[in-house]
PDB file of N, CA and C in Angstrom:
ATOM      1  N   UNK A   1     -73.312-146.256  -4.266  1.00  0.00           N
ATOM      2  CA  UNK A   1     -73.782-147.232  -5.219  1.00  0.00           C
ATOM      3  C   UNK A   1     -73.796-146.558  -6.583  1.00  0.00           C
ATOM      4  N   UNK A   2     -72.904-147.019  -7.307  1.00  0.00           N
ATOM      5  CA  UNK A   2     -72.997-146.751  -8.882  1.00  0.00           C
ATOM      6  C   UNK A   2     -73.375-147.910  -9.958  1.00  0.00           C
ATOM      7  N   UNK A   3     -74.093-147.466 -10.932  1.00  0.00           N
ATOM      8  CA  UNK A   3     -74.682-148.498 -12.241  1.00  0.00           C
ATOM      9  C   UNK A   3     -75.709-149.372 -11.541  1.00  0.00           C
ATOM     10  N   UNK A   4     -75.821-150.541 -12.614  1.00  0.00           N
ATOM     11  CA  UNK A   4     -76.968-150.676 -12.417  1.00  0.00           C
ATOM     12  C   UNK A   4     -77.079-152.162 -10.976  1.00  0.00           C
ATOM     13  N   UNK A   5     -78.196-152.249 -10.611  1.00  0.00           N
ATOM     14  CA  UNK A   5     -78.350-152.756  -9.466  1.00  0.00           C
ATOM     15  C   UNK A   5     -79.066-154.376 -10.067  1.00  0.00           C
ATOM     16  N   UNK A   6     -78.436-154.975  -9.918  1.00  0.00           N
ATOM     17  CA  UNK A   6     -79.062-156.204 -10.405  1.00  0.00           C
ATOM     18  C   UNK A   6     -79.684-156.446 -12.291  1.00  0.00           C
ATOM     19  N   UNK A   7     -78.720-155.313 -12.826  1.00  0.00           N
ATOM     20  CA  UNK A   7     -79.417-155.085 -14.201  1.00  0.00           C
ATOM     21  C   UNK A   7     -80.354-153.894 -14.683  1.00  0.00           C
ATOM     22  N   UNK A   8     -80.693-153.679 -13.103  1.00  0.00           N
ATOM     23  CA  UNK A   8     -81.463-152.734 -13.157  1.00  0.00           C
ATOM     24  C   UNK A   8     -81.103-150.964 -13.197  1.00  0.00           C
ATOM     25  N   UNK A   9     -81.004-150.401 -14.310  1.00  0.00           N
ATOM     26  CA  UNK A   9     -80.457-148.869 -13.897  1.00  0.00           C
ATOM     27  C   UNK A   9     -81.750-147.735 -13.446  1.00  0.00           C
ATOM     28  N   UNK A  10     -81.281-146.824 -12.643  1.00  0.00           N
ATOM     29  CA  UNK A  10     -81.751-145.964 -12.409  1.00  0.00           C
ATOM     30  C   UNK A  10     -82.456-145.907 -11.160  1.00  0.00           C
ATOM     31  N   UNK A  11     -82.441-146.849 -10.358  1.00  0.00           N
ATOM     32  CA  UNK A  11     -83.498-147.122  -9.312  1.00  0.00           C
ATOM     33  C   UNK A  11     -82.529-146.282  -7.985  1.00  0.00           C
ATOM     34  N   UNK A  12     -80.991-146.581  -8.127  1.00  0.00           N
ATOM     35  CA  UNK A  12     -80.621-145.559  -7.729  1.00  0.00           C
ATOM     36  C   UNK A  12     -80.769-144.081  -6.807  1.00  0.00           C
ATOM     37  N   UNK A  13     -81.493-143.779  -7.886  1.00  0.00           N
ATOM     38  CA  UNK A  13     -82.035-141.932  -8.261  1.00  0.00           C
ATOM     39  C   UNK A  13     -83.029-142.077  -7.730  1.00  0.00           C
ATOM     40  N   UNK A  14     -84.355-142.820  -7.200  1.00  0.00           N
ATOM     41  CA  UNK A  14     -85.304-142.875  -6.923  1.00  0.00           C
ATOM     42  C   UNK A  14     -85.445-142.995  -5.059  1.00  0.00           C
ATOM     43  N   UNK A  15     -86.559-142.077  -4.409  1.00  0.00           N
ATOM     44  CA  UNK A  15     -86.483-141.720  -3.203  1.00  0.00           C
ATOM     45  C   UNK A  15     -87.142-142.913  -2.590  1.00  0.00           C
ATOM     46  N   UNK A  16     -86.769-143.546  -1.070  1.00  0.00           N
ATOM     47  CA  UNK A  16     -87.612-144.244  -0.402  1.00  0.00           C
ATOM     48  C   UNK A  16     -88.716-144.269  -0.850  1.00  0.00           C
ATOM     49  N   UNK A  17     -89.771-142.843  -0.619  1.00  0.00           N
ATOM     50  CA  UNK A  17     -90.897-142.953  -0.836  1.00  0.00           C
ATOM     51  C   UNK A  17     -91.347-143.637  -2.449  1.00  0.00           C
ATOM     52  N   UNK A  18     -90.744-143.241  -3.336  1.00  0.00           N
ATOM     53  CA  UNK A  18     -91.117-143.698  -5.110  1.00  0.00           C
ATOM     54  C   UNK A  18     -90.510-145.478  -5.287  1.00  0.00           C
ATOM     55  N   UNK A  19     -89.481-145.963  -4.297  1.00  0.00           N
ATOM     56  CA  UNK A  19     -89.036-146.971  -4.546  1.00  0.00           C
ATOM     57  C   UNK A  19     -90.579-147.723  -4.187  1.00  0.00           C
ATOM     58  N   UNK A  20     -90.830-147.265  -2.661  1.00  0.00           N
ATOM     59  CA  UNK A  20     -92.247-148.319  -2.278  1.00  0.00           C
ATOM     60  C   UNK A  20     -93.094-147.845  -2.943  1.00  0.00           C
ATOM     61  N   UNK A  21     -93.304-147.442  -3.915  1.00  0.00           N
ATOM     62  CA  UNK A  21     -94.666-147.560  -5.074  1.00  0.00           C
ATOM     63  C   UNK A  21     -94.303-148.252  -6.177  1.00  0.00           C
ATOM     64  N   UNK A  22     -92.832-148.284  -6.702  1.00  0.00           N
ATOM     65  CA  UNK A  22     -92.878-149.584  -7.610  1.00  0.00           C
ATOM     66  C   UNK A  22     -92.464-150.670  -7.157  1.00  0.00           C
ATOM     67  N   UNK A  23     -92.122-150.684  -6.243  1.00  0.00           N
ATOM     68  CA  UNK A  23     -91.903-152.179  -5.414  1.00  0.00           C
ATOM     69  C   UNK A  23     -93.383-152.676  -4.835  1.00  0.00           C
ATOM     70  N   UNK A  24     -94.626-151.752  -4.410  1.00  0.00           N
ATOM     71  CA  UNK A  24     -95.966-152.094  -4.664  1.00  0.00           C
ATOM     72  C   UNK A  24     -96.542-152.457  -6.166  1.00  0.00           C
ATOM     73  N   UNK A  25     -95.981-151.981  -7.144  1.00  0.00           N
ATOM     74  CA  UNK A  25     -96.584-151.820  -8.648  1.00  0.00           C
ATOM     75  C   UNK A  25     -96.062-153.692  -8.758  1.00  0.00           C
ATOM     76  N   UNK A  26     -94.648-153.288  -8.665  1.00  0.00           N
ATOM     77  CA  UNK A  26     -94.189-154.901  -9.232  1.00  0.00           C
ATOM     78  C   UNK A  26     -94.590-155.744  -8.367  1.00  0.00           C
ATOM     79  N   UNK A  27     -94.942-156.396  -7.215  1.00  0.00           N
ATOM     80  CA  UNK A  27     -95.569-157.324  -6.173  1.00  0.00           C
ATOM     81  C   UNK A  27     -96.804-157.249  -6.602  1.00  0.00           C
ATOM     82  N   UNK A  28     -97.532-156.722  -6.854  1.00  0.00           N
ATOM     83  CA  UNK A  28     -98.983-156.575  -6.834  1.00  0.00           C
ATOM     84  C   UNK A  28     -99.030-156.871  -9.100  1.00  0.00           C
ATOM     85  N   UNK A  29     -98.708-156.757  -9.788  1.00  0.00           N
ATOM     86  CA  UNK A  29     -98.504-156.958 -11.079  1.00  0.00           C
ATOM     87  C   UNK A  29     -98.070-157.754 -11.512  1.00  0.00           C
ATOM     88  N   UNK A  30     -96.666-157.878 -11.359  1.00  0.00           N
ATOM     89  CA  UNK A  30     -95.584-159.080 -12.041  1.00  0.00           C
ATOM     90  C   UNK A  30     -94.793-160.077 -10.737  1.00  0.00           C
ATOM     91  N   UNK A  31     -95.440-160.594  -9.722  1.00  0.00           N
ATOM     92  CA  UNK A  31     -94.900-161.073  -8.883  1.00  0.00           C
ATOM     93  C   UNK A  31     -93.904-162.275  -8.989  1.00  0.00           C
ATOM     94  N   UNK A  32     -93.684-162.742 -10.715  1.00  0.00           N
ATOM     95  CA  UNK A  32     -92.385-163.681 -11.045  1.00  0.00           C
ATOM     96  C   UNK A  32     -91.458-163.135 -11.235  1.00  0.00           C
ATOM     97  N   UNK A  33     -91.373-161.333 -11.184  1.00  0.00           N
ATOM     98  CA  UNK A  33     -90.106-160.295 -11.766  1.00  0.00           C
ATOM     99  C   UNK A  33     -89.583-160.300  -9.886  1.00  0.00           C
ATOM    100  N   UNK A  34     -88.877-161.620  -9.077  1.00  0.00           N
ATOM    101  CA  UNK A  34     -88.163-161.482  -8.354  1.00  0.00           C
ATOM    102  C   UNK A  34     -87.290-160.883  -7.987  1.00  0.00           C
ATOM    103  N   UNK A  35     -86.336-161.012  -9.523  1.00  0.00           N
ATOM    104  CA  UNK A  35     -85.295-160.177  -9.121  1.00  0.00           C
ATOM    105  C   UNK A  35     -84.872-158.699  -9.144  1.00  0.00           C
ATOM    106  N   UNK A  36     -86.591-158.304 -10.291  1.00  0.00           N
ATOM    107  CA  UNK A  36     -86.643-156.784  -9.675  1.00  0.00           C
ATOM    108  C   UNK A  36     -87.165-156.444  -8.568  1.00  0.00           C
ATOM    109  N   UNK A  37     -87.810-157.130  -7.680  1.00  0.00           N
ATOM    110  CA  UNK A  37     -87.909-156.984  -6.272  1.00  0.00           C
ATOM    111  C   UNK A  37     -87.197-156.638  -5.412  1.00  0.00           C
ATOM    112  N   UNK A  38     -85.773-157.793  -5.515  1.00  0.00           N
ATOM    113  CA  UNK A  38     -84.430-157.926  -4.829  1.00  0.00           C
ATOM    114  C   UNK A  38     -84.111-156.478  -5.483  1.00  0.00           C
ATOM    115  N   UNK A  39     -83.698-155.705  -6.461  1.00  0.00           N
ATOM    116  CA  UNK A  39     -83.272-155.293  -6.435  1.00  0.00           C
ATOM    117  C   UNK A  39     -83.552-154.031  -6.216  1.00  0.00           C
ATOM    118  N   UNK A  40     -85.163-153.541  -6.132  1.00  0.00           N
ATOM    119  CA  UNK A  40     -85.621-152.612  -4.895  1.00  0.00           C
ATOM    120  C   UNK A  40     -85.350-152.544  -4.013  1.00  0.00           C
ATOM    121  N   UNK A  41     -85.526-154.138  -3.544  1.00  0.00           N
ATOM    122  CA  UNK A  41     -85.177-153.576  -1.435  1.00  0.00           C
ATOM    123  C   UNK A  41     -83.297-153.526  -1.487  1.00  0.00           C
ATOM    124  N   UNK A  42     -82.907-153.905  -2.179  1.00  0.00           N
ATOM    125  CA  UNK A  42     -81.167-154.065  -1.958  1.00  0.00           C
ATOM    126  C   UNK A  42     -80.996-152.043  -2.123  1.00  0.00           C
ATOM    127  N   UNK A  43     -82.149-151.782  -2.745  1.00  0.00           N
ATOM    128  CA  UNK A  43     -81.471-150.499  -3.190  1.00  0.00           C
ATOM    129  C   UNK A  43     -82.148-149.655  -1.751  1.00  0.00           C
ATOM    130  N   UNK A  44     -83.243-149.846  -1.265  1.00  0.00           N
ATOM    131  CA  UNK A  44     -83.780-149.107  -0.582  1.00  0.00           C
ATOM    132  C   UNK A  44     -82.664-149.030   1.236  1.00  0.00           C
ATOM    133  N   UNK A  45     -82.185-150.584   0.719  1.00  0.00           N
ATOM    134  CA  UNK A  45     -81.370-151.029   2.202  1.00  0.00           C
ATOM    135  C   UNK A  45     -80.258-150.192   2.284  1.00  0.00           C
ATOM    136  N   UNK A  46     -79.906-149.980   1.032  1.00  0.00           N
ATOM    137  CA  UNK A  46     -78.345-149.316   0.736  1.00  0.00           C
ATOM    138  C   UNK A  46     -78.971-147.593   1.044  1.00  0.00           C
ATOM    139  N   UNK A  47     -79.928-147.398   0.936  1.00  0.00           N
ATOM    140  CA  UNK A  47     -79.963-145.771   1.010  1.00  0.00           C
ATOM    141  C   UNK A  47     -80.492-146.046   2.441  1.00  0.00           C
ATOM    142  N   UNK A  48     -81.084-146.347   3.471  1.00  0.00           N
ATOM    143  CA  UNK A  48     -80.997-146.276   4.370  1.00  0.00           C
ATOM    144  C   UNK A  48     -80.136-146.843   5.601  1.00  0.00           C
ATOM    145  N   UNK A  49     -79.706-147.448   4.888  1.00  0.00           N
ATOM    146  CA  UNK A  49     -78.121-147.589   5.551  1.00  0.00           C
ATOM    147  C   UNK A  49     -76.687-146.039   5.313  1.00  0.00           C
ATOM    148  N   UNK A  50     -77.270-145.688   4.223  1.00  0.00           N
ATOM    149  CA  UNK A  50     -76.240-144.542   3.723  1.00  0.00           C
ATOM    150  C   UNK A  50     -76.928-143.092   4.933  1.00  0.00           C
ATOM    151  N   UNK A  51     -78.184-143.202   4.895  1.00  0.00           N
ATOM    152  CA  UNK A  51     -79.040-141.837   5.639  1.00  0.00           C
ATOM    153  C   UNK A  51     -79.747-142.460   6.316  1.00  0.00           C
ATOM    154  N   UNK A  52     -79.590-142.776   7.366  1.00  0.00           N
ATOM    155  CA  UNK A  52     -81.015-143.864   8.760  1.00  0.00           C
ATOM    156  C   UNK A  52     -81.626-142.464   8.818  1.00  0.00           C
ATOM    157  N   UNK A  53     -83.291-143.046   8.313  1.00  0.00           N
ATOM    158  CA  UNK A  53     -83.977-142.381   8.501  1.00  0.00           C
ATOM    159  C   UNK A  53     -85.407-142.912   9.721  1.00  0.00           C
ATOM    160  N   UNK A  54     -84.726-144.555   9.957  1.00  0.00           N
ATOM    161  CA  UNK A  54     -85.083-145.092  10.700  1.00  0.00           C
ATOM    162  C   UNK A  54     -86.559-145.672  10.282  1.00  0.00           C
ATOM    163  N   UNK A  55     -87.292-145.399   8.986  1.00  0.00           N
ATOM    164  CA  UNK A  55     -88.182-145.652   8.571  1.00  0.00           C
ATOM    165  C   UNK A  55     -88.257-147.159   8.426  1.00  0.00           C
ATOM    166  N   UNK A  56     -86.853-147.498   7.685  1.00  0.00           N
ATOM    167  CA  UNK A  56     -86.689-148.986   7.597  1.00  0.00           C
ATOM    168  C   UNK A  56     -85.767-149.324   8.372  1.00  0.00           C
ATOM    169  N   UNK A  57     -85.651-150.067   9.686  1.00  0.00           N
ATOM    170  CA  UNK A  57     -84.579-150.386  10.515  1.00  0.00           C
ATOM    171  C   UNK A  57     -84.275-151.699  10.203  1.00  0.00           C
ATOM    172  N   UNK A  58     -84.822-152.730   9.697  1.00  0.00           N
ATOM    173  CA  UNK A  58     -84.231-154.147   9.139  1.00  0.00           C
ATOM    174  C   UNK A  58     -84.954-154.264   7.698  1.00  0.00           C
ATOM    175  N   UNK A  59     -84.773-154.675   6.986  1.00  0.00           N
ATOM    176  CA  UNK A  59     -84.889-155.081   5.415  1.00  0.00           C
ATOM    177  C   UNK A  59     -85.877-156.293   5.592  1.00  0.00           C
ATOM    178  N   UNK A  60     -85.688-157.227   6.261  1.00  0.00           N
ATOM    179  CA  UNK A  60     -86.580-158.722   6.633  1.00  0.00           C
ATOM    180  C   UNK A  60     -87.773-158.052   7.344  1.00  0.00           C
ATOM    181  N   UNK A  61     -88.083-157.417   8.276  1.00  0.00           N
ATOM    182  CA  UNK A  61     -88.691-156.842   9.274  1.00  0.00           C
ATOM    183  C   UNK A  61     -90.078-156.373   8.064  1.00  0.00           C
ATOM    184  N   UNK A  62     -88.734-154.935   7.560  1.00  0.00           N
ATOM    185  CA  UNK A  62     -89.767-153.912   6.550  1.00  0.00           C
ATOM    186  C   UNK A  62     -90.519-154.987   5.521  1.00  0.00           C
ATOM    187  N   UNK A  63     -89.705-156.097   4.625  1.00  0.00           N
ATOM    188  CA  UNK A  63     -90.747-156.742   3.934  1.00  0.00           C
ATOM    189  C   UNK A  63     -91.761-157.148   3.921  1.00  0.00           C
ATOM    190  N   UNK A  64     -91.317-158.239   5.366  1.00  0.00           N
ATOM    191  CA  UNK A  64     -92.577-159.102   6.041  1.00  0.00           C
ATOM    192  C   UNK A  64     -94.064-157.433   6.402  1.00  0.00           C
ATOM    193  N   UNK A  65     -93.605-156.224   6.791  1.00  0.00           N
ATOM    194  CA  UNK A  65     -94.337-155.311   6.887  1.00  0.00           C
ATOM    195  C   UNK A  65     -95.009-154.839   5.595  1.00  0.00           C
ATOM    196  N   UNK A  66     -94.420-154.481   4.789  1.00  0.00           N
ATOM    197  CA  UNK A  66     -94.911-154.947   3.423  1.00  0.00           C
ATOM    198  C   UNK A  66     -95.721-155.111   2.980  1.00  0.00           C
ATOM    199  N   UNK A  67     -95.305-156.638   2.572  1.00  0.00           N
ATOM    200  CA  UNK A  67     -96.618-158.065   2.663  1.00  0.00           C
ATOM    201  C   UNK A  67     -97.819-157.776   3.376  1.00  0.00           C
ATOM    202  N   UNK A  68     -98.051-157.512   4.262  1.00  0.00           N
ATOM    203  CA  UNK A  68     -99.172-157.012   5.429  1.00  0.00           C
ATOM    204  C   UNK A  68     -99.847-156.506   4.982  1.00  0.00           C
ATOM    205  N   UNK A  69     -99.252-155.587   4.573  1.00  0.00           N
ATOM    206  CA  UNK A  69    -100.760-154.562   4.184  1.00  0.00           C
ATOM    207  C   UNK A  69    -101.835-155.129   3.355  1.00  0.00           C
TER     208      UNK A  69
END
């Protein structure tokens, strides 16, 4: 994955673990910034699809898990 992800640059570069703290920051803050949402989990799906670390095994699954807390 190169440039930016939905508009979004740099998210990229950012580890599983740092993606789910601003993907907590933005849900919990700006919950009409949708499509920086989408474009967290699109990014988080793509790196664990690139390295299964098995942390996230479905994208729908992990959200709805998410939400939960």
């Amino acid at each position: 994955m190169v440039g930016p992800v939905n508009g979004y640059h740099g998210l990229e570069r950012l580890s599983i673990d740092r993606l789910e703290k601003v993907l907590d920051a933005a849900v919990n803050t700006e919950p009409e910034k949708g499509d920086f949402v989408d474009a967290v989990l699109k990014v988080m799906a793509e790196k664990e699809k690139k390295e299964p670390t098995g942390r996230i095994s479905d994208v729908e699954k992990a959200w709805k898990e998410f939400k939960a807390r």
